[in-house]
Protein backbone atom coordinates (compact mmCIF):
# COMPACT_ATOMS: atom_id res chain seq x y z
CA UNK A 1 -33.13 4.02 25.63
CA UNK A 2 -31.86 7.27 27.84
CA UNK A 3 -27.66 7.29 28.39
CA UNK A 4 -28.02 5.31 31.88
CA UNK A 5 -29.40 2.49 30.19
CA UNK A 6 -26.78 2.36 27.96
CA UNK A 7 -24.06 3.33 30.74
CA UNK A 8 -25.36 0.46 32.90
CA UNK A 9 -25.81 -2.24 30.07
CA UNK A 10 -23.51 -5.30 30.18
CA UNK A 11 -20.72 -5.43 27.98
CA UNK A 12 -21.82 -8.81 26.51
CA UNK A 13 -25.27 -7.40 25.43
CA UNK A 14 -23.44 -4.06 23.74
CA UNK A 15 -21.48 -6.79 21.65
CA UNK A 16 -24.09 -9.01 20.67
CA UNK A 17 -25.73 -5.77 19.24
CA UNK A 18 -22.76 -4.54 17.46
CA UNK A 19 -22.18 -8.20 16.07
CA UNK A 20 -25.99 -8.09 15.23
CA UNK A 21 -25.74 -4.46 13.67
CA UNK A 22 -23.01 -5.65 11.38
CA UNK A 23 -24.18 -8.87 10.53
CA UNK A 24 -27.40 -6.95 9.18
CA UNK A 25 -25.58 -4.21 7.68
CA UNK A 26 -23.17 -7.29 5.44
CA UNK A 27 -25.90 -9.07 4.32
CA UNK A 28 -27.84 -5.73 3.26
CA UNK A 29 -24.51 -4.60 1.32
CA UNK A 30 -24.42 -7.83 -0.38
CA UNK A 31 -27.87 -7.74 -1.64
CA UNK A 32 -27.20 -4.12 -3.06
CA UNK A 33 -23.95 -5.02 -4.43
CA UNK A 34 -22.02 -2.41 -2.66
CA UNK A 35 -19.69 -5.10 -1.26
CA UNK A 36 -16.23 -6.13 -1.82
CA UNK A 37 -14.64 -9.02 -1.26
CA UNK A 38 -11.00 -10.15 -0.52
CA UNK A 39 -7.75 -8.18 0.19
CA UNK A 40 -6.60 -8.07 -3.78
CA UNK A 41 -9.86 -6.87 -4.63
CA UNK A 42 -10.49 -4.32 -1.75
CA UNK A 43 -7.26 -2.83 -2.78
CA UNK A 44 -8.37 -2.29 -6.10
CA UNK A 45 -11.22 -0.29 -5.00
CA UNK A 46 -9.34 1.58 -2.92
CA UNK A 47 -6.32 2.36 -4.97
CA UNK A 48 -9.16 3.38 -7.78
CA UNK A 49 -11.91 5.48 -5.94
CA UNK A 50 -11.18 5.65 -1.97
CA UNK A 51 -14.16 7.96 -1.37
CA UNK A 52 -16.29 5.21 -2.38
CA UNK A 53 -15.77 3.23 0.53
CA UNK A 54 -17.97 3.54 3.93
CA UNK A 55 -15.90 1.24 5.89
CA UNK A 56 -13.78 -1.60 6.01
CA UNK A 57 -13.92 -4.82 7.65
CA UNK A 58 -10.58 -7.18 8.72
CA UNK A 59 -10.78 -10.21 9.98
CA UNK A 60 -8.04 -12.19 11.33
CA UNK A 61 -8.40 -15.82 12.92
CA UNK A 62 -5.59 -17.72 15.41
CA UNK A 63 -4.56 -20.22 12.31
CA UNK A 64 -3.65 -17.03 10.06
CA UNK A 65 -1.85 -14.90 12.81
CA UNK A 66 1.77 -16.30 11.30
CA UNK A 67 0.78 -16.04 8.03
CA UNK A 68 3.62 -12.77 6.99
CA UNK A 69 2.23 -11.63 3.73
CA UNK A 70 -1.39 -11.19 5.09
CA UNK A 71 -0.10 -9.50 8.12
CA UNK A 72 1.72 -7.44 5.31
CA UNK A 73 -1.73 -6.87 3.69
CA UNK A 74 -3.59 -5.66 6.88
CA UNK A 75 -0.59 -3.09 7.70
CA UNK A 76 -0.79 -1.52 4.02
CA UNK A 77 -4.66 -1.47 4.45
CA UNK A 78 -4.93 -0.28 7.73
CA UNK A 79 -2.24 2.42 6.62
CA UNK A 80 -4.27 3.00 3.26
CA UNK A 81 -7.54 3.41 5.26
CA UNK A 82 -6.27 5.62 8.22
CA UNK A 83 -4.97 8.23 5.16
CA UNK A 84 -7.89 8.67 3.73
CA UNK A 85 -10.28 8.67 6.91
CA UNK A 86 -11.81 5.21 6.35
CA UNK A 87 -13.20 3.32 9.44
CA UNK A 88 -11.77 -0.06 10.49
CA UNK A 89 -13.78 -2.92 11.98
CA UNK A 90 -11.71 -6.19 13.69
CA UNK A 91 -13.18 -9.27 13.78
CA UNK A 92 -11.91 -12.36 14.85
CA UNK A 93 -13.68 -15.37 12.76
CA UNK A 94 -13.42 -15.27 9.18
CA UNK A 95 -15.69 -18.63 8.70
CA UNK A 96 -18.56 -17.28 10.18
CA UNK A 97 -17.79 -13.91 8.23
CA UNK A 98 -18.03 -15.89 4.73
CA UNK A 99 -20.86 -17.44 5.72
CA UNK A 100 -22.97 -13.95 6.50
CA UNK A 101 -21.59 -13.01 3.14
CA UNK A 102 -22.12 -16.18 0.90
CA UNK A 103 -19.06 -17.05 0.52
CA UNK A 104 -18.48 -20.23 2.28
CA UNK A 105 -16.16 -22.19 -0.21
CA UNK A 106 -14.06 -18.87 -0.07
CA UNK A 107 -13.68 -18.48 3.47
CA UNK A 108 -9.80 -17.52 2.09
CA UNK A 109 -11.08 -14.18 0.72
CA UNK A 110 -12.82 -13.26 3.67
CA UNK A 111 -9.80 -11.54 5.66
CA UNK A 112 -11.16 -8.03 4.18
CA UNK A 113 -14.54 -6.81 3.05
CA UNK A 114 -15.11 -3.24 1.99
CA UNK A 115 -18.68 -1.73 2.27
CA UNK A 116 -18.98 0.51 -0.58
């Protein structure tokens, strides 16, 4: 694909890629057990060995928007991530995020994932 294809490629079709790209690249960390799952836990990993992780992923849905102490979570992440030159990705629906990951009784833990 040469740069005008790209440059003249819908936005739509660019995100449906990306989502498709990630999507791939969760479900391939899982199976090679370099993922981690949950806010407590991707802190851990973080706090212990921060060079470990490739990037990390935060999801946030309308029903937890009000929800103070994750908000609270995602700023010291975020902050965490940006000092030590870790990539963020946003999503927006954590329910479909559990269920590329297997985790679809613990939707709950699926605000942050850390690809390691």
């Amino acid at each position: 694909m040469t740069f005008e294809e790209v440059a003249i490629q819908k936005p739509s079709e660019t995100a449906q890629g990306s989502s498709k790209a990630l999507e791939e690249l969760l479900v391939s960390a899982k199976s090679n057990e370099c993922l981690t799952i949950g806010v407590y836990e991707s802190a851990k990993v973080m706090n212990v060995d921060p060079d470990s992780v490739s990037f990390c992923v935060l999801a946030m849905d309308e029903e937890f928007e009000c929800d103070i102490a994750l908000q609270i979570h995602f700023t010291l992440i975020q902050a965490f991530c940006f000092d030590n030159d870790i990539s963020i990705v946003r999503v927006s629906d954590v329910q479909r995020l559990g269920e590329i990951v297997g985790a679809k009784d613990q939707t709950e833990d699926c605000h942050c994932l850390l690809i390691t």
